[in-house]
PDB file of N, CA and C in Angstrom:
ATOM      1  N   UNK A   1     -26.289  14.977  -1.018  1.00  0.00           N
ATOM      2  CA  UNK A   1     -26.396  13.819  -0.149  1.00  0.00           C
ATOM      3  C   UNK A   1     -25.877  12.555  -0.843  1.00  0.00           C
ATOM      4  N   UNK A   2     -25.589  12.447  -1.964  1.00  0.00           N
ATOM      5  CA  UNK A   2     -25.578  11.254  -2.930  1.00  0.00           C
ATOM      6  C   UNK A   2     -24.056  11.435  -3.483  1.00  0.00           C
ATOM      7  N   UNK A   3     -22.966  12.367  -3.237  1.00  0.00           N
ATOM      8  CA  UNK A   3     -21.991  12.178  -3.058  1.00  0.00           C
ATOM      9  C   UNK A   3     -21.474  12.329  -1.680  1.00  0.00           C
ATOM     10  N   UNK A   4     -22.219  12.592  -0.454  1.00  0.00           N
ATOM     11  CA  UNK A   4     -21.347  12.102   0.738  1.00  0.00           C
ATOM     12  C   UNK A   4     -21.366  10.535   0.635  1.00  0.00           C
ATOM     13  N   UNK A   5     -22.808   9.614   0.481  1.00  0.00           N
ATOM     14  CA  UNK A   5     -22.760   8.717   0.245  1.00  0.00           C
ATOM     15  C   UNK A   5     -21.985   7.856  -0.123  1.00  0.00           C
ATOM     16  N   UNK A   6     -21.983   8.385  -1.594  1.00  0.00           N
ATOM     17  CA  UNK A   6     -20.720   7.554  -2.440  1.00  0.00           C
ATOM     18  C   UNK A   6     -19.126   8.068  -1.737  1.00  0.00           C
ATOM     19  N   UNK A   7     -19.172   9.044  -1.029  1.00  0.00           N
ATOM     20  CA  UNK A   7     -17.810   9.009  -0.589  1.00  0.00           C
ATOM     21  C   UNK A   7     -17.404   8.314   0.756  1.00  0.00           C
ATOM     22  N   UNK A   8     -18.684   7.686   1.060  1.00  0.00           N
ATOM     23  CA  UNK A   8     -18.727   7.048   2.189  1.00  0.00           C
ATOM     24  C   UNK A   8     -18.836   5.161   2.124  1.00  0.00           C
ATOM     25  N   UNK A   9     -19.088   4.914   1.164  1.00  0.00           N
ATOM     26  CA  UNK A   9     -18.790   3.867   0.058  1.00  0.00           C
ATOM     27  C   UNK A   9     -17.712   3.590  -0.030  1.00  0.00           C
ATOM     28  N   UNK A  10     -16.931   4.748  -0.895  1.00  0.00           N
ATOM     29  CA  UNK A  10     -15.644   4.293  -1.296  1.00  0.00           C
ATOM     30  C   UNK A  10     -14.821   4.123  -0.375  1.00  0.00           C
ATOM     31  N   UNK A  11     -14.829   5.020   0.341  1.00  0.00           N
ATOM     32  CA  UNK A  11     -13.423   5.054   1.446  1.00  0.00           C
ATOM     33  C   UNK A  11     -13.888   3.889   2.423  1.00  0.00           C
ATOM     34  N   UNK A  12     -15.149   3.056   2.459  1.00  0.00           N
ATOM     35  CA  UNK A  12     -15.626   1.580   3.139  1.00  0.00           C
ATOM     36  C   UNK A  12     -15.088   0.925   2.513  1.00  0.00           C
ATOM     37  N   UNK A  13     -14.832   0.784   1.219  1.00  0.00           N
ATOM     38  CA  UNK A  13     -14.772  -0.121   0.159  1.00  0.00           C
ATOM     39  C   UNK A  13     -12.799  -0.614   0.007  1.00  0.00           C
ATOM     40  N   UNK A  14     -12.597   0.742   0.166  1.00  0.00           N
ATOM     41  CA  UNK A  14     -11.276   0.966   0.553  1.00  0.00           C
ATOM     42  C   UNK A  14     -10.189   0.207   1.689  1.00  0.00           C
ATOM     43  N   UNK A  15     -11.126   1.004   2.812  1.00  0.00           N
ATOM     44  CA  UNK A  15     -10.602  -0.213   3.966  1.00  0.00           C
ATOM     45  C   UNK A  15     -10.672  -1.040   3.964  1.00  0.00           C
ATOM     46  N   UNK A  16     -11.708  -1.679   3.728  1.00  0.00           N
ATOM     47  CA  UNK A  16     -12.112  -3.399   3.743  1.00  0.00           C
ATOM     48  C   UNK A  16     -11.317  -3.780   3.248  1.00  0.00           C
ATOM     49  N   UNK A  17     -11.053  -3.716   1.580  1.00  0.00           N
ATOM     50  CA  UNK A  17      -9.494  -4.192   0.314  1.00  0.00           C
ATOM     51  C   UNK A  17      -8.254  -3.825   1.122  1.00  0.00           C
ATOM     52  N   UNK A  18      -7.795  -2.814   1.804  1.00  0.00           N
ATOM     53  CA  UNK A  18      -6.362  -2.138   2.501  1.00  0.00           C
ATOM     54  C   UNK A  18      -6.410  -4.023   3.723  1.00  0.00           C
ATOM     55  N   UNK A  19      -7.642  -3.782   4.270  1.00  0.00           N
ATOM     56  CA  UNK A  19      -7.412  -4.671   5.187  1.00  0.00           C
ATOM     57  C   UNK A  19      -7.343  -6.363   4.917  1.00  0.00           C
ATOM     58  N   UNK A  20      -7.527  -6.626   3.967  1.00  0.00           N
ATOM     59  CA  UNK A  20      -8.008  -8.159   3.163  1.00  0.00           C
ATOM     60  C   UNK A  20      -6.051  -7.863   2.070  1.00  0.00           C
ATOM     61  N   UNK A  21      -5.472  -7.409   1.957  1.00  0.00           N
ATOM     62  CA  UNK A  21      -4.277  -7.288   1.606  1.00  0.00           C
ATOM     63  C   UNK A  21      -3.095  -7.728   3.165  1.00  0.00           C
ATOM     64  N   UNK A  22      -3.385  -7.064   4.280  1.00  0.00           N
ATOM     65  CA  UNK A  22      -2.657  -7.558   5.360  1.00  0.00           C
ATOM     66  C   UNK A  22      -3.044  -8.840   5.703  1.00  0.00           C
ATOM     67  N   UNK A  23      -2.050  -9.799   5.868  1.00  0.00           N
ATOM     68  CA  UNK A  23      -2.570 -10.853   5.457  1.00  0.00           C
ATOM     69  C   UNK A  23      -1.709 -11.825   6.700  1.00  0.00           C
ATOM     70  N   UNK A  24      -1.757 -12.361   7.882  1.00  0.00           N
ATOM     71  CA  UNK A  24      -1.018 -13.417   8.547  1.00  0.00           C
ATOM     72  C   UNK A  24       0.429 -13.847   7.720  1.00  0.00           C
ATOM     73  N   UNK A  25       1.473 -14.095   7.995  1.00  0.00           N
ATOM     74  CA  UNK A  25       2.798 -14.577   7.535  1.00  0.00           C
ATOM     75  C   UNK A  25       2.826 -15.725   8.745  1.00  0.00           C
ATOM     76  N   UNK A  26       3.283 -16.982   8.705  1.00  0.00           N
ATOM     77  CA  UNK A  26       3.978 -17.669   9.184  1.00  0.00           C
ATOM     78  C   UNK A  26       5.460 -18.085   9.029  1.00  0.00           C
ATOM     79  N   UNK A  27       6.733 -17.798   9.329  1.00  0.00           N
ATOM     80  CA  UNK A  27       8.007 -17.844   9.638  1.00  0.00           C
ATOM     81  C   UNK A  27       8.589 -18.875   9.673  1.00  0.00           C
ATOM     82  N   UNK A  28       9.574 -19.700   9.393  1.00  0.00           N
ATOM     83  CA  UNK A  28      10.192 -20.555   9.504  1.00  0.00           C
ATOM     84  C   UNK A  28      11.923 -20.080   9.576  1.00  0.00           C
ATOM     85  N   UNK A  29      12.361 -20.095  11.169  1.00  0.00           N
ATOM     86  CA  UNK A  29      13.848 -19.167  10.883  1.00  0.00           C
ATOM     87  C   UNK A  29      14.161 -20.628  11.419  1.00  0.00           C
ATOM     88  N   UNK A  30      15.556 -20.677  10.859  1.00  0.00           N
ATOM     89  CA  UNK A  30      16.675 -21.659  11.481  1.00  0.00           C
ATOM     90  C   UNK A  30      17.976 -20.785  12.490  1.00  0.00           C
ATOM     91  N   UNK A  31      17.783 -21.268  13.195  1.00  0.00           N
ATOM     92  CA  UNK A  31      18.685 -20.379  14.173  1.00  0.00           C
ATOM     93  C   UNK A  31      19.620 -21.568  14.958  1.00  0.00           C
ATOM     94  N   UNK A  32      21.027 -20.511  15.513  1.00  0.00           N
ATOM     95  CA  UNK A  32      22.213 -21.174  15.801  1.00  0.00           C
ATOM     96  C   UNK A  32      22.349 -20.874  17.280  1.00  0.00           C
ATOM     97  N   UNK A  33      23.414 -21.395  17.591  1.00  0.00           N
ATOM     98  CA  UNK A  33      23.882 -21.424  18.844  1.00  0.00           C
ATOM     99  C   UNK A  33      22.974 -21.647  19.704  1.00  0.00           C
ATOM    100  N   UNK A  34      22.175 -22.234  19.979  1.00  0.00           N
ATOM    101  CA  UNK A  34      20.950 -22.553  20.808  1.00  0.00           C
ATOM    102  C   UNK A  34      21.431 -23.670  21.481  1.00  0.00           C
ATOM    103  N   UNK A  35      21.941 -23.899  22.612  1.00  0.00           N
ATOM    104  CA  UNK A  35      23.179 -24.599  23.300  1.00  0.00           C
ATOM    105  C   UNK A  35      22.922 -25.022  24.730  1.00  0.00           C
ATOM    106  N   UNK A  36      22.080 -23.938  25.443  1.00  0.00           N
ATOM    107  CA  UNK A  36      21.412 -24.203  27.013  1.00  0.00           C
ATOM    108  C   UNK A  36      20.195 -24.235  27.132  1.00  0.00           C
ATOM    109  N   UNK A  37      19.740 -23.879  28.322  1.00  0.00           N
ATOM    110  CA  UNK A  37      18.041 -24.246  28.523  1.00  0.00           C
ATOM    111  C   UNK A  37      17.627 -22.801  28.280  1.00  0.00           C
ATOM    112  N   UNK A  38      19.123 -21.823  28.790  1.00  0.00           N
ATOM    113  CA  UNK A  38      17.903 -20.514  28.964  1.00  0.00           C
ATOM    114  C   UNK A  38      18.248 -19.890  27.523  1.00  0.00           C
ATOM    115  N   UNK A  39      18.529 -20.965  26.314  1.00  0.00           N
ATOM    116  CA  UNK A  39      18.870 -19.926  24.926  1.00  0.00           C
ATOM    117  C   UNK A  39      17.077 -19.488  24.307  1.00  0.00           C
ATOM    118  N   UNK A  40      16.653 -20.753  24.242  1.00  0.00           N
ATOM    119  CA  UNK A  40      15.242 -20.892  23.586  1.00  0.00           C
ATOM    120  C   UNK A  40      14.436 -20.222  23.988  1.00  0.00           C
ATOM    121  N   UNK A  41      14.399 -19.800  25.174  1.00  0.00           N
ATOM    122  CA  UNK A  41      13.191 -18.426  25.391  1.00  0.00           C
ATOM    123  C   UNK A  41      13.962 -17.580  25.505  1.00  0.00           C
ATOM    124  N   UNK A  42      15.169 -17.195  25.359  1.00  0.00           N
ATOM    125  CA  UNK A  42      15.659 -15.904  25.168  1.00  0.00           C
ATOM    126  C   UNK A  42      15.138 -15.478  23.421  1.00  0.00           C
ATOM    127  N   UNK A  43      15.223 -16.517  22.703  1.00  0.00           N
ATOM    128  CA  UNK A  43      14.797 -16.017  20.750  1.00  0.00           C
ATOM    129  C   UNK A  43      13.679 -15.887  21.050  1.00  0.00           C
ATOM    130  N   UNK A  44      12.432 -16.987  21.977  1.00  0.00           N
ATOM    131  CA  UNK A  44      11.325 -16.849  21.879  1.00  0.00           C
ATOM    132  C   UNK A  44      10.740 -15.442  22.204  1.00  0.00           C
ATOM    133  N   UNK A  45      11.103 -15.029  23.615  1.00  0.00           N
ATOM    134  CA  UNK A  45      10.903 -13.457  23.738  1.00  0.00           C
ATOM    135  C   UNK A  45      11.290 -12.489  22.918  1.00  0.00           C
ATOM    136  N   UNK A  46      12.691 -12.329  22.548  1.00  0.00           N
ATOM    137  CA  UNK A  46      12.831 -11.786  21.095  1.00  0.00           C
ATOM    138  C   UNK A  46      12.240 -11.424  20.656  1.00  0.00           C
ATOM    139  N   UNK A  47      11.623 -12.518  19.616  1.00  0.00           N
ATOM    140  CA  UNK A  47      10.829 -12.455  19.070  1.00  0.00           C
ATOM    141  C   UNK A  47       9.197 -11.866  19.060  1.00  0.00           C
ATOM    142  N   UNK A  48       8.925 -12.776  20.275  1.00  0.00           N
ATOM    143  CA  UNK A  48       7.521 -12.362  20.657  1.00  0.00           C
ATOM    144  C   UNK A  48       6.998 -10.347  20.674  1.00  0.00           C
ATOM    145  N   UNK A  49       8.553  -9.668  21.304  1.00  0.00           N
ATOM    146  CA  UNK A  49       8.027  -8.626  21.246  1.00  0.00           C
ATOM    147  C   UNK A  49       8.507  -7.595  19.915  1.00  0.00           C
ATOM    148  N   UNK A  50       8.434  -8.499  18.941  1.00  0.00           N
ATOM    149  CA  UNK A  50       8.561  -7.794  17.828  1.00  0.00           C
ATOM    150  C   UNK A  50       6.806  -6.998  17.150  1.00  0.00           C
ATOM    151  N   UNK A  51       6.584  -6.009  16.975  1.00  0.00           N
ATOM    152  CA  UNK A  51       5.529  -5.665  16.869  1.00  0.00           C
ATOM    153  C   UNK A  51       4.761  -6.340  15.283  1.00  0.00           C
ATOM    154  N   UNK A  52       3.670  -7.069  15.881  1.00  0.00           N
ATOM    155  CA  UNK A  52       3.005  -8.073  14.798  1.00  0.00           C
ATOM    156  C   UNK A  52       2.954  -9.001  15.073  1.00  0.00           C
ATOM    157  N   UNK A  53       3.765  -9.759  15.485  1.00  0.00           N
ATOM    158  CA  UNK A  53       4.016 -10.954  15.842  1.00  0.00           C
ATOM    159  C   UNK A  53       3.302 -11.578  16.854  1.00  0.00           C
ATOM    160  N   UNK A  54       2.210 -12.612  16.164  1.00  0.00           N
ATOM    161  CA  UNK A  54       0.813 -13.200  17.656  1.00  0.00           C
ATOM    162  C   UNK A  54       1.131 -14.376  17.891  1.00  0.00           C
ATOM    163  N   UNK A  55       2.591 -15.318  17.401  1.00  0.00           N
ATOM    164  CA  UNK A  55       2.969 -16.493  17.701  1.00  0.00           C
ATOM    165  C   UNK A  55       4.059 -17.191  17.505  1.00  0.00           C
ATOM    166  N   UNK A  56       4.305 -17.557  18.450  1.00  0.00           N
ATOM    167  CA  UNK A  56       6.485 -18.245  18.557  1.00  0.00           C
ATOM    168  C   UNK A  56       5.860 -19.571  18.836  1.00  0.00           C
ATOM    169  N   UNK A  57       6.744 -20.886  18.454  1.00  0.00           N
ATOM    170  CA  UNK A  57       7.307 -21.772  18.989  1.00  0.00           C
ATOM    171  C   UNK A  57       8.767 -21.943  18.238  1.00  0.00           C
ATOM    172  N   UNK A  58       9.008 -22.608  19.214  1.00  0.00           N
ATOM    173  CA  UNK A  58      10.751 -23.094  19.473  1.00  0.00           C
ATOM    174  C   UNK A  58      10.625 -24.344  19.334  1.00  0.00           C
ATOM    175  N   UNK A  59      11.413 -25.164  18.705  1.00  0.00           N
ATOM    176  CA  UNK A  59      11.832 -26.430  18.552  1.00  0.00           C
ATOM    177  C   UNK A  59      13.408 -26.213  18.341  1.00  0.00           C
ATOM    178  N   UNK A  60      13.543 -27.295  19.968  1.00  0.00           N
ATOM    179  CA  UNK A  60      15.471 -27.298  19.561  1.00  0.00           C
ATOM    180  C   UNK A  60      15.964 -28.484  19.368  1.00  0.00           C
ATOM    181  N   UNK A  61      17.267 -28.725  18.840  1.00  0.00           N
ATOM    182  CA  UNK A  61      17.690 -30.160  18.365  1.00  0.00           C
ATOM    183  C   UNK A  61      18.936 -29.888  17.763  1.00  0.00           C
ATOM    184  N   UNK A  62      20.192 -30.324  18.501  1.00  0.00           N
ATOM    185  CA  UNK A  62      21.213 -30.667  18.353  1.00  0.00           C
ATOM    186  C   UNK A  62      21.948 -29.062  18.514  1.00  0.00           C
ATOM    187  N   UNK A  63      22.062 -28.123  19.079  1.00  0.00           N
ATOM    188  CA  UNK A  63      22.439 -26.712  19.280  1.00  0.00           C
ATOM    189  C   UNK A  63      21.957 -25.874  18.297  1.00  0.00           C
ATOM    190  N   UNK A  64      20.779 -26.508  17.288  1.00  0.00           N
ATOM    191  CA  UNK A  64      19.992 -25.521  16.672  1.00  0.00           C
ATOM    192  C   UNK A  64      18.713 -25.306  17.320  1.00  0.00           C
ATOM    193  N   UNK A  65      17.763 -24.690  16.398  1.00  0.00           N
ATOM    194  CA  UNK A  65      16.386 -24.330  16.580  1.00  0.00           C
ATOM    195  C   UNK A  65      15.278 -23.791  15.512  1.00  0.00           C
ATOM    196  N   UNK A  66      14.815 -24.266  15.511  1.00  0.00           N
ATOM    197  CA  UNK A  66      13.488 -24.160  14.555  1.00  0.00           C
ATOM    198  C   UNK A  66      12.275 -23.163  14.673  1.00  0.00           C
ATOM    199  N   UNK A  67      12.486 -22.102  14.727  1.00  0.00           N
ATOM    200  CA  UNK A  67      11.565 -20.903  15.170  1.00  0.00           C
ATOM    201  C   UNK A  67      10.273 -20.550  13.836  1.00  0.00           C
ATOM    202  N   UNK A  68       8.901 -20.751  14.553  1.00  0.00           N
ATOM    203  CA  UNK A  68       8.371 -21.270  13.634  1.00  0.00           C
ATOM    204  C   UNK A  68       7.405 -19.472  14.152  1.00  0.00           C
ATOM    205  N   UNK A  69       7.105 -18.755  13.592  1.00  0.00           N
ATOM    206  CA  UNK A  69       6.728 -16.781  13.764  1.00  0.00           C
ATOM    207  C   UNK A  69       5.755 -16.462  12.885  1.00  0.00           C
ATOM    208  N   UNK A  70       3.971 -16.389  14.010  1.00  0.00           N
ATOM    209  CA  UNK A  70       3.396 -16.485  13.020  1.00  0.00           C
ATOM    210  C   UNK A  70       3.294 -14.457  13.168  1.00  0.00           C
ATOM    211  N   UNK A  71       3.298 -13.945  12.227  1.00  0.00           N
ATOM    212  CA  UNK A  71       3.152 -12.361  12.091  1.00  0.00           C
ATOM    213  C   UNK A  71       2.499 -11.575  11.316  1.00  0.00           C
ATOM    214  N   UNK A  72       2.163 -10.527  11.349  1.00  0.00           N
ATOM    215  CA  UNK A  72       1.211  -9.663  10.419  1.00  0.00           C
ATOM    216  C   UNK A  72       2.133  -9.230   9.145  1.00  0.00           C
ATOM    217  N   UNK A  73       1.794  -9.169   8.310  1.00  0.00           N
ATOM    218  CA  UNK A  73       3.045  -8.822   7.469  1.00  0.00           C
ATOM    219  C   UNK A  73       3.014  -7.077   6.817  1.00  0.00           C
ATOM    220  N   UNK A  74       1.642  -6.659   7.807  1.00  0.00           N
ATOM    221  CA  UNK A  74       2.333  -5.024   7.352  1.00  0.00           C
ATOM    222  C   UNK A  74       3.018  -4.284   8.444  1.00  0.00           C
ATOM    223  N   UNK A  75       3.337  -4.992   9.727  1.00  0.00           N
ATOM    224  CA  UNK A  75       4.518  -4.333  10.685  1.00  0.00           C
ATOM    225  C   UNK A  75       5.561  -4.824  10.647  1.00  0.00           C
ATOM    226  N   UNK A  76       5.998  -6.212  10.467  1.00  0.00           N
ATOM    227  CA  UNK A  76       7.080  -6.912   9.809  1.00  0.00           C
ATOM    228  C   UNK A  76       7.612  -7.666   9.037  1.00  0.00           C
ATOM    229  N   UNK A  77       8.606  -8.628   8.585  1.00  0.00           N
ATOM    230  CA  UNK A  77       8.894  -8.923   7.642  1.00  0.00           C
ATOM    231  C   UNK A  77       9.891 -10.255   8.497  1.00  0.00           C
ATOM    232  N   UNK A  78       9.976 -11.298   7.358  1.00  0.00           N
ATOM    233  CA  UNK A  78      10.917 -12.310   7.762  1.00  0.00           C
ATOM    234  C   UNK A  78      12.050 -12.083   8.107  1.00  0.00           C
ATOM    235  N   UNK A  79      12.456 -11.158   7.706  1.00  0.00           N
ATOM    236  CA  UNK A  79      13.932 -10.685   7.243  1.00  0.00           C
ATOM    237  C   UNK A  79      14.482  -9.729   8.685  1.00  0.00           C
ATOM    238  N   UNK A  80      13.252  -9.188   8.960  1.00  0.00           N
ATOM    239  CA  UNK A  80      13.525  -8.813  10.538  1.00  0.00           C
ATOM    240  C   UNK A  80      13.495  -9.041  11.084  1.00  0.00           C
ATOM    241  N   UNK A  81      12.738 -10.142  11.487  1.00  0.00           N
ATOM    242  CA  UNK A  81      12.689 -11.347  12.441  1.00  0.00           C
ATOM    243  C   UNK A  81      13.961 -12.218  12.834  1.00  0.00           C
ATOM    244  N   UNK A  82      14.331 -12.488  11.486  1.00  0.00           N
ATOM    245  CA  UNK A  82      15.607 -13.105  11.840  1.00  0.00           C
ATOM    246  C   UNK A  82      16.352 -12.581  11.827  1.00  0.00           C
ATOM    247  N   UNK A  83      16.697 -10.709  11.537  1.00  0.00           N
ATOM    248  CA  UNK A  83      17.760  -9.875  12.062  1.00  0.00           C
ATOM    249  C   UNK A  83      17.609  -9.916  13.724  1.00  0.00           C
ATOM    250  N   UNK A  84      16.527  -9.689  14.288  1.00  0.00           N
ATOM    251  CA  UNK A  84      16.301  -9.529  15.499  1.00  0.00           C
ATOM    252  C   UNK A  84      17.148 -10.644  16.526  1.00  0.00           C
ATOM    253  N   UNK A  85      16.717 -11.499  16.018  1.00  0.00           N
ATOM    254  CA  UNK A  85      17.400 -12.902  16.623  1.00  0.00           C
ATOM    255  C   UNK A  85      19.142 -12.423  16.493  1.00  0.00           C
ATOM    256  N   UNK A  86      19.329 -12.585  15.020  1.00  0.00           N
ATOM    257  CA  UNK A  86      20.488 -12.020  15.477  1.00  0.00           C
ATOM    258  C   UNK A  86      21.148 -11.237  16.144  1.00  0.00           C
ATOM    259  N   UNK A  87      20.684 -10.497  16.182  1.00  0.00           N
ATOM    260  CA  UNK A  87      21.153  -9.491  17.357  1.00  0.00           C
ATOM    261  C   UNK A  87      21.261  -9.316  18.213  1.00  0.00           C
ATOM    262  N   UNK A  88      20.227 -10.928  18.760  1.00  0.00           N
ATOM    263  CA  UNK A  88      20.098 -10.955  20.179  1.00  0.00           C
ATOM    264  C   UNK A  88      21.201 -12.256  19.904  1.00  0.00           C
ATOM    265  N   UNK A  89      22.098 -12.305  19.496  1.00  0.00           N
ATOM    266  CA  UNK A  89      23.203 -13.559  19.329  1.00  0.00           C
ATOM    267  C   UNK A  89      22.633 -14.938  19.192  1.00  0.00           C
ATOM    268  N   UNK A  90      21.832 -14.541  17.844  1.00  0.00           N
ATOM    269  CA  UNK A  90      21.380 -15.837  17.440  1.00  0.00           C
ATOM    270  C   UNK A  90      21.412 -15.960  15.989  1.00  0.00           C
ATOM    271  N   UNK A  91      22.462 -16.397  15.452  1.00  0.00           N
ATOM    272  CA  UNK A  91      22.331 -16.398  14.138  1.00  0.00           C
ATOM    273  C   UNK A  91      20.976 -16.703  13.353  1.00  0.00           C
ATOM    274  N   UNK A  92      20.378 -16.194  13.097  1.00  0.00           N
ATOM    275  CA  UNK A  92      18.977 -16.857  12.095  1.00  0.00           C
ATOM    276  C   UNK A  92      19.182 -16.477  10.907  1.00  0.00           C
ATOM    277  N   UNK A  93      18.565 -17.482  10.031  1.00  0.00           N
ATOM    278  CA  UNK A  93      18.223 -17.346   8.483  1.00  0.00           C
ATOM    279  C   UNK A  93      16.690 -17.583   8.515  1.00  0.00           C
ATOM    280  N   UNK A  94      16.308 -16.914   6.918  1.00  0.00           N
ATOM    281  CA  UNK A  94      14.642 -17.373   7.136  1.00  0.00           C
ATOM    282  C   UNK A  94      14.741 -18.618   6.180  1.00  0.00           C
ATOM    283  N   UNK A  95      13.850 -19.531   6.327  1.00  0.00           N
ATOM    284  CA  UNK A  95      14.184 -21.207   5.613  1.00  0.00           C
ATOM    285  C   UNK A  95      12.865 -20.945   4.790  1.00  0.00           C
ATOM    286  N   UNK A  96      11.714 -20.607   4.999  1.00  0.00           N
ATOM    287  CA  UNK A  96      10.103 -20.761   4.662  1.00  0.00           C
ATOM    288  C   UNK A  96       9.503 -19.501   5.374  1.00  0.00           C
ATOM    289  N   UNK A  97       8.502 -18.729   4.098  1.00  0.00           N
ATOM    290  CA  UNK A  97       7.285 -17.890   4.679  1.00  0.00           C
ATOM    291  C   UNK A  97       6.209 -18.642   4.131  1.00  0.00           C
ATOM    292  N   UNK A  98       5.446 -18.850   4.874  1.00  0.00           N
ATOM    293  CA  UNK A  98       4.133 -18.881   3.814  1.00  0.00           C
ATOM    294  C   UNK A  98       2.738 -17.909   4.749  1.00  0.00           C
ATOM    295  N   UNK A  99       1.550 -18.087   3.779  1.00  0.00           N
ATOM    296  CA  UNK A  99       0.712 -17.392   4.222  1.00  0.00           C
ATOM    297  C   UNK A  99       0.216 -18.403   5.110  1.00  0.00           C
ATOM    298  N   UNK A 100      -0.472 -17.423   6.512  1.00  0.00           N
ATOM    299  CA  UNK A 100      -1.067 -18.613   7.715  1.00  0.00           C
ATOM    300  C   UNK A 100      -2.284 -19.011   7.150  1.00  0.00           C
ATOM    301  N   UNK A 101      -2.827 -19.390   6.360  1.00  0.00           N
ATOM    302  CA  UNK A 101      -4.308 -19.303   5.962  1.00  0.00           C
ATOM    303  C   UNK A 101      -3.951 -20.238   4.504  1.00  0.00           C
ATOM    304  N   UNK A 102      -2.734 -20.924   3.904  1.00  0.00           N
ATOM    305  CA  UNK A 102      -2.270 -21.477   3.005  1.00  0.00           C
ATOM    306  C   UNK A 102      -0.802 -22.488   3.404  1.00  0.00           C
ATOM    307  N   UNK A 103      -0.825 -23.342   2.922  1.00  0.00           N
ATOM    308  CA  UNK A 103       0.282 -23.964   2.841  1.00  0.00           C
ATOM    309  C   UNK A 103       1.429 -23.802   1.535  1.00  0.00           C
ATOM    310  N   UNK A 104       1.018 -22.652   0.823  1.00  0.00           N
ATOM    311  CA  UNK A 104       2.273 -22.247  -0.132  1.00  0.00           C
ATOM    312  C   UNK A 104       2.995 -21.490   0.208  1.00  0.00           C
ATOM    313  N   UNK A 105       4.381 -21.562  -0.332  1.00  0.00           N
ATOM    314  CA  UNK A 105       5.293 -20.662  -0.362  1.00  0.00           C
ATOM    315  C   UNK A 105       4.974 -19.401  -0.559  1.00  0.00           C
ATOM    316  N   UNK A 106       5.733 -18.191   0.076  1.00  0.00           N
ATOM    317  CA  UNK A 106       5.573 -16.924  -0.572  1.00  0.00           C
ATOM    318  C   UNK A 106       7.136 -15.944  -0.803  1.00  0.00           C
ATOM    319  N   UNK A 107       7.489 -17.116  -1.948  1.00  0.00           N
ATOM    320  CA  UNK A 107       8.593 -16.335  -2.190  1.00  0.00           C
ATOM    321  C   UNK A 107       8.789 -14.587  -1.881  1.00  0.00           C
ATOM    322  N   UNK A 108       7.789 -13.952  -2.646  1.00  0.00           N
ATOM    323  CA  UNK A 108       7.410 -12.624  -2.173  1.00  0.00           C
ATOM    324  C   UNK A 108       8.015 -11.804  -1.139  1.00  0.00           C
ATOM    325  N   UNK A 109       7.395 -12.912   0.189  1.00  0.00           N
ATOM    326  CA  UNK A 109       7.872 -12.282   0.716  1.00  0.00           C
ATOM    327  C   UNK A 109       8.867 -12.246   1.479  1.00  0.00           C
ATOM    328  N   UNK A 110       9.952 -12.949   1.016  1.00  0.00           N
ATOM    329  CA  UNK A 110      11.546 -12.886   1.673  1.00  0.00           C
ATOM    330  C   UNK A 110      11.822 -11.901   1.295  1.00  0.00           C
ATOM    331  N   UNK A 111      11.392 -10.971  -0.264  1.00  0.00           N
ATOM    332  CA  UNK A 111      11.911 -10.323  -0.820  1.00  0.00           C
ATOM    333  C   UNK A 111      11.625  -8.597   0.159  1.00  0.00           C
ATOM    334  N   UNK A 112      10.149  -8.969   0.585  1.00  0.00           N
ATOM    335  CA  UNK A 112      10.269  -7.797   1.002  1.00  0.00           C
ATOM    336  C   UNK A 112      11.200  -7.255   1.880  1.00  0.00           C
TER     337      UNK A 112
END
């Protein structure tokens, strides 16, 4: 009984740490050609149905856009985010990740 226990412990102990590692990402893509009314919710949807992803805004200004993606970071990554865009004919780069829960950088994770 005292090792189901403890095996019921660990593998608690486990999840909890697996889950306290997935951690909110917030996004900062710079994106192009953003030119009409119907460009900005075309990235915003994009985006939105990228799996992870619980928050878009759009800020546009001067035929760019400022796509600000807040996301889970164990279904995606910055780097797909702003492939996605692209693909939907929007040039994006990622400018800034940081963690949603911090205002630092996470170099990190461009890399992933």
């Amino acid at each position: 009984m005292k090792t189901l226990f403890r095996s019921v412990v660990a593998a608690a102990a486990l999840t909890i740490s697996g889950a306290a590692l997935a951690a909110p990402r917030t996004a900062t893509l710079e994106v192009q050609n953003v030119t009409c009314v119907t460009c900005a919710p075309i990235v915003k949807k994009t985006l939105s149905r990228i799996s992870g992803v619980s928050q878009v805004s759009i800020i546009e200004h001067g035929g760019m856009a400022t796509a600000t993606v807040t996301f889970d970071d164990d279904k995606a990554t910055a780097v797909a985010l702003a492939q996605a865009v692209t693909n939907a004919g929007f040039p994006a780069t990622v400018k800034d990740v940081k963690s949603a829960q911090s205002s630092a950088p996470l170099s990190t994770a461009l890399a992933r």
